[in-house]
Structure formats: C-alpha cells, structure tokens
Protein backbone atom coordinates (compact mmCIF):
# COMPACT_ATOMS: atom_id res chain seq x y z
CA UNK A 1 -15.74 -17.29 -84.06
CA UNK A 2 -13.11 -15.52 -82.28
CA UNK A 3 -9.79 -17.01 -81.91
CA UNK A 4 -6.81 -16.49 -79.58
CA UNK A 5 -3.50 -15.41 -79.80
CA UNK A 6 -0.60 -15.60 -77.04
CA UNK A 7 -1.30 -12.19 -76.20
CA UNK A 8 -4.90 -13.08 -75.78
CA UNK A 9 -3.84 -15.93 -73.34
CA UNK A 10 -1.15 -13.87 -71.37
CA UNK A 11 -4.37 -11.30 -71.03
CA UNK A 12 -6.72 -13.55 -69.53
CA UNK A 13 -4.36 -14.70 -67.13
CA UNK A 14 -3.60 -11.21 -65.90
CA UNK A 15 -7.07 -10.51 -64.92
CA UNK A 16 -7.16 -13.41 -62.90
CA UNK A 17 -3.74 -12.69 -61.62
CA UNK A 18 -4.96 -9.60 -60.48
CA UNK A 19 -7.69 -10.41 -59.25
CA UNK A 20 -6.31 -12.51 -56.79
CA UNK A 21 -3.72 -10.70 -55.68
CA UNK A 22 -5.97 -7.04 -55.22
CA UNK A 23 -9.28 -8.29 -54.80
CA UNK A 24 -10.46 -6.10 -57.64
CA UNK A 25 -8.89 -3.93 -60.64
CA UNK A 26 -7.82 -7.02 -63.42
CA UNK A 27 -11.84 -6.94 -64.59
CA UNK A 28 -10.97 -3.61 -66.15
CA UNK A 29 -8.71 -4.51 -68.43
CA UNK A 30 -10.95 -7.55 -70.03
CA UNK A 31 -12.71 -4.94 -72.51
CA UNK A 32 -9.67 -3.61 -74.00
CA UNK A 33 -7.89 -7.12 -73.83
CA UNK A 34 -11.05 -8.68 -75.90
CA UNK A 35 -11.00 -5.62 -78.75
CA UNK A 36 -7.30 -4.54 -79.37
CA UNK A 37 -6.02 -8.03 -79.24
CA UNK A 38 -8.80 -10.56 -80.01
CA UNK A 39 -10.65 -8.25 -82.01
CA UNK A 40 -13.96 -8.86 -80.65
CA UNK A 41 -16.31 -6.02 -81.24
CA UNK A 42 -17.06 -3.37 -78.49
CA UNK A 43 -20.54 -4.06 -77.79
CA UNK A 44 -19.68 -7.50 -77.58
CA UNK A 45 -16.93 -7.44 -75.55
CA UNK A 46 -18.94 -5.55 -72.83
CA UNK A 47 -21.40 -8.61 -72.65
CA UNK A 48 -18.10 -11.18 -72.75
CA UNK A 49 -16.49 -9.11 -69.99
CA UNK A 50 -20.13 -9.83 -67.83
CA UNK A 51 -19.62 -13.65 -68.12
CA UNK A 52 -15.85 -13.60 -67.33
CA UNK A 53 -15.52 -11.54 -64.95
CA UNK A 54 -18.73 -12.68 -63.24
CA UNK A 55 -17.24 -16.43 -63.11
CA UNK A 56 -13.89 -15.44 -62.36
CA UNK A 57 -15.13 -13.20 -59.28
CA UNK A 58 -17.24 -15.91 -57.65
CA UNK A 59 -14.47 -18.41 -57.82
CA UNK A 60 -13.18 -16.32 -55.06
CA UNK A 61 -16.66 -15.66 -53.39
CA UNK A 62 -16.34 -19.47 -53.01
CA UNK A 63 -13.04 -18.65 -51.32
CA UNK A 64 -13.94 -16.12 -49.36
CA UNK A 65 -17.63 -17.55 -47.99
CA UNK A 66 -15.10 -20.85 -46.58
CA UNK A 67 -13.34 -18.49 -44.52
CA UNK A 68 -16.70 -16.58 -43.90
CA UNK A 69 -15.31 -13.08 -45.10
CA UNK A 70 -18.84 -12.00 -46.57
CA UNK A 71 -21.05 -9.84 -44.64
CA UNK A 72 -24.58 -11.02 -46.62
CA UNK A 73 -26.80 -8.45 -44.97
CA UNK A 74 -24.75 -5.61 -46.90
CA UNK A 75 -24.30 -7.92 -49.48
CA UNK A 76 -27.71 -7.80 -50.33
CA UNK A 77 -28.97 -4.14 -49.43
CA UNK A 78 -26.25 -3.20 -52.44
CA UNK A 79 -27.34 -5.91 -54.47
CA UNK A 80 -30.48 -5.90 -55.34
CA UNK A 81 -30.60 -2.65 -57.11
CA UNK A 82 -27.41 -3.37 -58.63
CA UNK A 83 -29.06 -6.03 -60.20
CA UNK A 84 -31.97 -4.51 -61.34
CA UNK A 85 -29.77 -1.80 -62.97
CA UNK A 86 -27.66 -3.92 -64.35
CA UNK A 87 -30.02 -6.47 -66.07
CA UNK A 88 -32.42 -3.25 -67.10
CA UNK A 89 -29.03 -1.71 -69.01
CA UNK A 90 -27.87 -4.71 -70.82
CA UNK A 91 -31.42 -5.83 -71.73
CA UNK A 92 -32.85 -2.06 -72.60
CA UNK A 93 -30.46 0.71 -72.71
CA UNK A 94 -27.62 -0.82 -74.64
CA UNK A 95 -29.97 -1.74 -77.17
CA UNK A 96 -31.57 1.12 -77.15
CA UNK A 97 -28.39 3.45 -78.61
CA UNK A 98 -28.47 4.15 -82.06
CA UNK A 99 -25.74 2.52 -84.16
CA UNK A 100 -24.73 6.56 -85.19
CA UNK A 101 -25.61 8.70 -82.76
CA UNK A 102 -24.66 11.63 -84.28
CA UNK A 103 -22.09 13.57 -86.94
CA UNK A 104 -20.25 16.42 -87.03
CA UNK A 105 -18.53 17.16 -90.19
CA UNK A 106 -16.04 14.67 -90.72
CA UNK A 107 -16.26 13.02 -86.93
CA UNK A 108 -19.40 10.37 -86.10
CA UNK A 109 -19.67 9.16 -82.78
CA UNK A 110 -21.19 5.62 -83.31
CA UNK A 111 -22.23 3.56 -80.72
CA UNK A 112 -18.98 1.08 -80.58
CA UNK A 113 -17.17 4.72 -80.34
CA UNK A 114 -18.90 6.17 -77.50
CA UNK A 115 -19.23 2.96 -75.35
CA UNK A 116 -14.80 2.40 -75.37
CA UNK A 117 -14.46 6.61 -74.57
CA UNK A 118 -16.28 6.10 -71.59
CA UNK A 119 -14.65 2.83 -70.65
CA UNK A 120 -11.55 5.28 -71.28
CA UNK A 121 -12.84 7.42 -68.77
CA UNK A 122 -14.15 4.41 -66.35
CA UNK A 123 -10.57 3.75 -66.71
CA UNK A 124 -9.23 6.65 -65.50
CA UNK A 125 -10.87 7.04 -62.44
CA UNK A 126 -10.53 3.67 -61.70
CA UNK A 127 -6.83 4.12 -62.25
CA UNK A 128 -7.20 7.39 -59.85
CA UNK A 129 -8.74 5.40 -57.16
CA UNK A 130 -6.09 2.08 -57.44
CA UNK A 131 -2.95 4.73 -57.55
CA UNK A 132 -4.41 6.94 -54.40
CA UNK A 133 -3.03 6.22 -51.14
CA UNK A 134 -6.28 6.22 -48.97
CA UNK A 135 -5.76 6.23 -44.23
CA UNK A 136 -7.51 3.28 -43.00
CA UNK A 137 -10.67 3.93 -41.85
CA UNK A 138 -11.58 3.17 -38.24
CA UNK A 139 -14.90 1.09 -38.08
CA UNK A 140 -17.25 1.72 -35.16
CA UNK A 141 -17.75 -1.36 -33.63
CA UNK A 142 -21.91 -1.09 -33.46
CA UNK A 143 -22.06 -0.68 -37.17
CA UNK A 144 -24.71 1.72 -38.44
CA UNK A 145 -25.92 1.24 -41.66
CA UNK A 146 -26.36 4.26 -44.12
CA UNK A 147 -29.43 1.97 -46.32
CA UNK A 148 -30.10 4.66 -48.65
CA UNK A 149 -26.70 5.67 -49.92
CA UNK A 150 -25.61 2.31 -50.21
CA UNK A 151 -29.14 1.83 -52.57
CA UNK A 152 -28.03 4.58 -54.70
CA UNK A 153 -24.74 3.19 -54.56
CA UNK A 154 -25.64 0.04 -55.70
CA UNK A 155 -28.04 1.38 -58.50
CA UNK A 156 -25.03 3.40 -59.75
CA UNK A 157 -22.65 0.83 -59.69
CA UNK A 158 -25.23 -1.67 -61.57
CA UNK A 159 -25.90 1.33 -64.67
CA UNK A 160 -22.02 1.50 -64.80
CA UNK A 161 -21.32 -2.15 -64.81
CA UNK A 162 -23.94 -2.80 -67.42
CA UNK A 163 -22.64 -0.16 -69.80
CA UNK A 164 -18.77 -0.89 -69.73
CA UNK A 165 -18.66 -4.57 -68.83
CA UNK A 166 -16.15 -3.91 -65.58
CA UNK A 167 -17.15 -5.09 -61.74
CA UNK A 168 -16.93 -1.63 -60.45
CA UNK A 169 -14.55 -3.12 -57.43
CA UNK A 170 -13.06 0.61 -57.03
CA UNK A 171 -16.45 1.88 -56.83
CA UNK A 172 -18.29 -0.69 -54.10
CA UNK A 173 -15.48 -1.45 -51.86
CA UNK A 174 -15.35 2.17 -50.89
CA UNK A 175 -18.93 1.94 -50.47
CA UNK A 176 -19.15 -0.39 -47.98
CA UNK A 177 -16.09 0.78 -45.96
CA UNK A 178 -17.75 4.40 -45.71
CA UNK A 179 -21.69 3.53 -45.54
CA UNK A 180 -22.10 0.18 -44.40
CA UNK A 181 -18.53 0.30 -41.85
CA UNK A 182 -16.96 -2.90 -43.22
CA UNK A 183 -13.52 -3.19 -42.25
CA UNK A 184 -11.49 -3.58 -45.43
CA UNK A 185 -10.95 -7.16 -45.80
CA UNK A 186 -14.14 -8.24 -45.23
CA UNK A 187 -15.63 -5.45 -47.97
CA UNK A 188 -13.20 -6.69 -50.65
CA UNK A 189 -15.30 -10.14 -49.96
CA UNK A 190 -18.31 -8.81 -49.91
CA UNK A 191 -17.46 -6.34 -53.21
CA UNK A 192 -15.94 -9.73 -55.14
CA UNK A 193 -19.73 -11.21 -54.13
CA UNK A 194 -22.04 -8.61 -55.19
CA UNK A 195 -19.70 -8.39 -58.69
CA UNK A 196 -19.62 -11.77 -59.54
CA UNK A 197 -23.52 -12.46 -59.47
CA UNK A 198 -23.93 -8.56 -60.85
CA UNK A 199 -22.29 -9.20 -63.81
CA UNK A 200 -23.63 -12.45 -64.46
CA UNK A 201 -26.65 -11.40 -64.43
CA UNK A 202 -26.21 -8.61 -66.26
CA UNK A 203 -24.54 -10.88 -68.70
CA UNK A 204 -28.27 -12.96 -68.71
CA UNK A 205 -29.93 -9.07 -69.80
CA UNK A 206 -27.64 -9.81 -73.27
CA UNK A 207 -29.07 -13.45 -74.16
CA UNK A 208 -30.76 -13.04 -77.06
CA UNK A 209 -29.35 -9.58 -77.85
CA UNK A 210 -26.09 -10.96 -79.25
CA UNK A 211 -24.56 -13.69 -80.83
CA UNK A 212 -22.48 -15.60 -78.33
CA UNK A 213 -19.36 -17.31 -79.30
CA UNK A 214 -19.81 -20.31 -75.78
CA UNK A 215 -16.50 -21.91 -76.82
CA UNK A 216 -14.06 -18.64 -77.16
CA UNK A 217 -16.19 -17.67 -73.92
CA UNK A 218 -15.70 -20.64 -71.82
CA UNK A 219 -12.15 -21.31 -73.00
CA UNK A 220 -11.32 -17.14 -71.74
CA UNK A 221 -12.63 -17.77 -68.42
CA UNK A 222 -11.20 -21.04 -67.98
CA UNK A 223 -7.50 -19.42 -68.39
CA UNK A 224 -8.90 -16.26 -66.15
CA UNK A 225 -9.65 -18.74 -63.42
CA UNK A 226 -6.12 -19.96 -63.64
CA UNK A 227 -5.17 -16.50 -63.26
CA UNK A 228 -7.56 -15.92 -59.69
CA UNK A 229 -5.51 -19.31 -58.62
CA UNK A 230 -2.31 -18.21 -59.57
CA UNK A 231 -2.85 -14.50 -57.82
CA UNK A 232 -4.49 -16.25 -54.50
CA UNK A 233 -1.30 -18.14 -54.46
CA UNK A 234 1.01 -14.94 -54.72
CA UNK A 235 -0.77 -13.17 -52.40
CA UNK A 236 0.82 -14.92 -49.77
CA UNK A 237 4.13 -13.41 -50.89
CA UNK A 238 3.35 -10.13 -52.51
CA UNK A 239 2.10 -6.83 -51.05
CA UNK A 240 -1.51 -6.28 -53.18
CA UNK A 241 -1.49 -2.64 -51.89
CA UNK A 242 2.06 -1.85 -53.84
CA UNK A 243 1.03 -4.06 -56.76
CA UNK A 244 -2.39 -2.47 -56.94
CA UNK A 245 -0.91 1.17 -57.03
CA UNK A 246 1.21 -0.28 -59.49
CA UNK A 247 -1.47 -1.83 -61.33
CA UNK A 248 -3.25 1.81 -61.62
CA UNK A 249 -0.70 3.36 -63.00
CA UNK A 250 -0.34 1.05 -65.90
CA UNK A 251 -4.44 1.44 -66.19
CA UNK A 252 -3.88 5.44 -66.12
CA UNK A 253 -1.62 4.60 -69.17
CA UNK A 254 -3.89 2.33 -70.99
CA UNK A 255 -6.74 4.66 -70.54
CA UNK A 256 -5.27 7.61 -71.88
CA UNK A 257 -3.96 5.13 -75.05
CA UNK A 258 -7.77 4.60 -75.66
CA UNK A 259 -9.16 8.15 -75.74
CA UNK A 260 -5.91 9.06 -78.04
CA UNK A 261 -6.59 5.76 -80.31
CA UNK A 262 -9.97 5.88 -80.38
CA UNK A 263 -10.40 9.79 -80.80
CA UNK A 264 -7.32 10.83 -82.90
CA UNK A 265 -7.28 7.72 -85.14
C-alpha cells in the first residue's frame, strides 16, 4: 500500500488548484507527483493518474454543464475515438511493452524508463503550449465543423492520454477552438468533459492489469477535489492566463529535471 507524505498532500491539492483556476495543466503533474514523492511505480502511476484526474475533471464538468458551458455535439464527435484509443492503449498496448525493451552496453531502456522520458517530453510541449502567448481567435458565428480533423484529433489525444496518464487539456482545447470554432470558454468546458470520462475510462482498460491500491486512490482524489474547489474559488480573483504561463514555466523546469534524472542517473 502506498502511503502519503505532506508533500504528497500539498501535490494533490495543486492539481486541483490548478485545475480550477486554468481549466487544464495541474493533470500533468499527477505522474511525477505519484513516483518522485509517493513512490508509486511508473506504470502504475499512469493508471492512478486516469482515475484522479478523470474524477477531479468531471467535478467541474458538473460545474460547467449548470451554467451550460458544454457544447455536447463536439463533445462527442472528439470523444468517441478518444475513447476507443484510450481504452485500446491501457487494455493492449501498455501491456503489450516488454519489461526491457532493449540494451545497449551499459544503458537498458525498460519499460518504466521509456514511459516517464516521454511523459518528459509530453511535458515539454505541454509546458510550450501553457507558456505561449496565443491572439484570440475570432469564431464565425455559423460554425462549420472540420469532423475529420477533430476524429484524428481525438484518436491522438486518446493514444497519448492512455500512454502517459495526463488529460491532454493543451492538446483538445486548441482543437476545438481551431476545428470545431468554440469560443474559448466554452472549449475549456467542453475539453474538461471529454477528459474526465476519457481518462476514466481509460482507467477501466487497466482493471485487471494492475493491482489497485482503492484506499491511497480514493483518499488522492478526495484532496485533488479540494484542490478543483479551492482553484474555482480563486478564480474569481486571479488571472488563470498569467498563472497558467506561470504554471508552464515551472512544468518546462520539471520536465527537463526528468529527462536529466531519469537519463543521467
């Protein structure tokens, strides 16, 4: 059984925090926050991150379908092969990589290796996209919607999300600003939707697969719901756009600590 630590808690509350100010971002830092400081076991972690962040996000789907912020026709269009992909990775692919998957020399690249160096480079792009300073986009007001790249898009999103355990926020809610012509607010809904029943479901694709520690999980997402509360609350006050460039840079940071921990030592 896992067990926490103060750090652990402080983590879990972040994500929400984040969360709820930004509308995205805080799921990427549950991976690393579950191995470096509650030890839990990459592979692991990945399916953890599922659950969590998948409860956490539709606390505020809950939110956001109140104030009637979620478009459900894009909703779905992206959804459904996000959810195939994602369920198909966790159950199949994941399982599917060889505990070594290959040597050279003195290095091996094993499978908990290879899965946190390219959450290190999820990371960084995520980190790229939180830290850029994007013009708002003006939305036609007949909205045309672009059904095949947001397919792909979604089938994309749902191979990533099942591989590294994060919602892919800074992946989707460009998506549906550019193909389906959301105006922003109502695509972070929509994005917070489609990732909180995406990653649960991926997080079903893992049942079985892996021993699940319920308490440690329940108890995590508990405090990360907190967190969503705590952020929706400061969102009144705070500007998410400085605190999410913010927020990127300290990803930026923690990526490139991964790739140099994980490589070099």
């Amino acid at each position: 059984m896992e067990t926490f630590n103060i750090l652990g808690v402080i983590g879990a509350l972040v994500i929400g925090v984040v969360l709820g100010i930004t509308g995205g971002g805080g799921s990427i830092l549950t991976v690393p926050i579950l191995v470096y400081l509650l030890g839990v076991m990459p592979i692991t972690a990945t399916a953890y991150s599922l659950f969590i962040v998948g409860i956490t996000a539709l606390f505020g789907t809950f939110r956001n379908m109140m104030k009637r912020m979620i478009d459900f026709r894009v909703a779905f269009v992206f959804s459904i092969p996000a959810f195939i992909a994602v369920y198909l990775t966790r159950k199949l692919i994941i399982q599917s990589i060889p505990t070594i998957i290959f040597t050279v020399q003195d290095f091996v690249l094993t499978k908990d290796l290879a899965i946190m160096i390219f959450f290190a480079f999820i990371m960084f792009f995520a980190a790229i996209s939180m830290i850029r300073t994007r013009k708002n986009i003006a939305v036609k007001q007949v909205r045309e919607y672009n059904y095949f790249i947001i397919v792909i898009e979604g089938f994309v999103v749902g191979i990533l999300t099942g591989l590294v355990g994060a919602g892919g926020g800074f992946l989707i809610i460009p998506a549906l600003v550019l193909f389906a012509n959301l105006p922003m607010k109502r695509a972070v809904a929509t994005s917070l939707m489609i990732i909180s029943i995406k990653s649960l479901i991926g997080f079903l694709g893992d049942i079985g697969n892996i021993e699940i520690d319920w308490e440690f999980l329940l108890m995590f997402s508990i405090l990360s719901i907190v967190g969503i509360i705590i952020g929706i609350y400061l969102s009144n006050f705070i500007d998410g756009k400085k605190i999410k460039k913010a927020f990127g840079w300290f990803v930026l940071v923690m990526a490139i600590y991964i790739m140099i921990k994980e490589i070099l030592f």
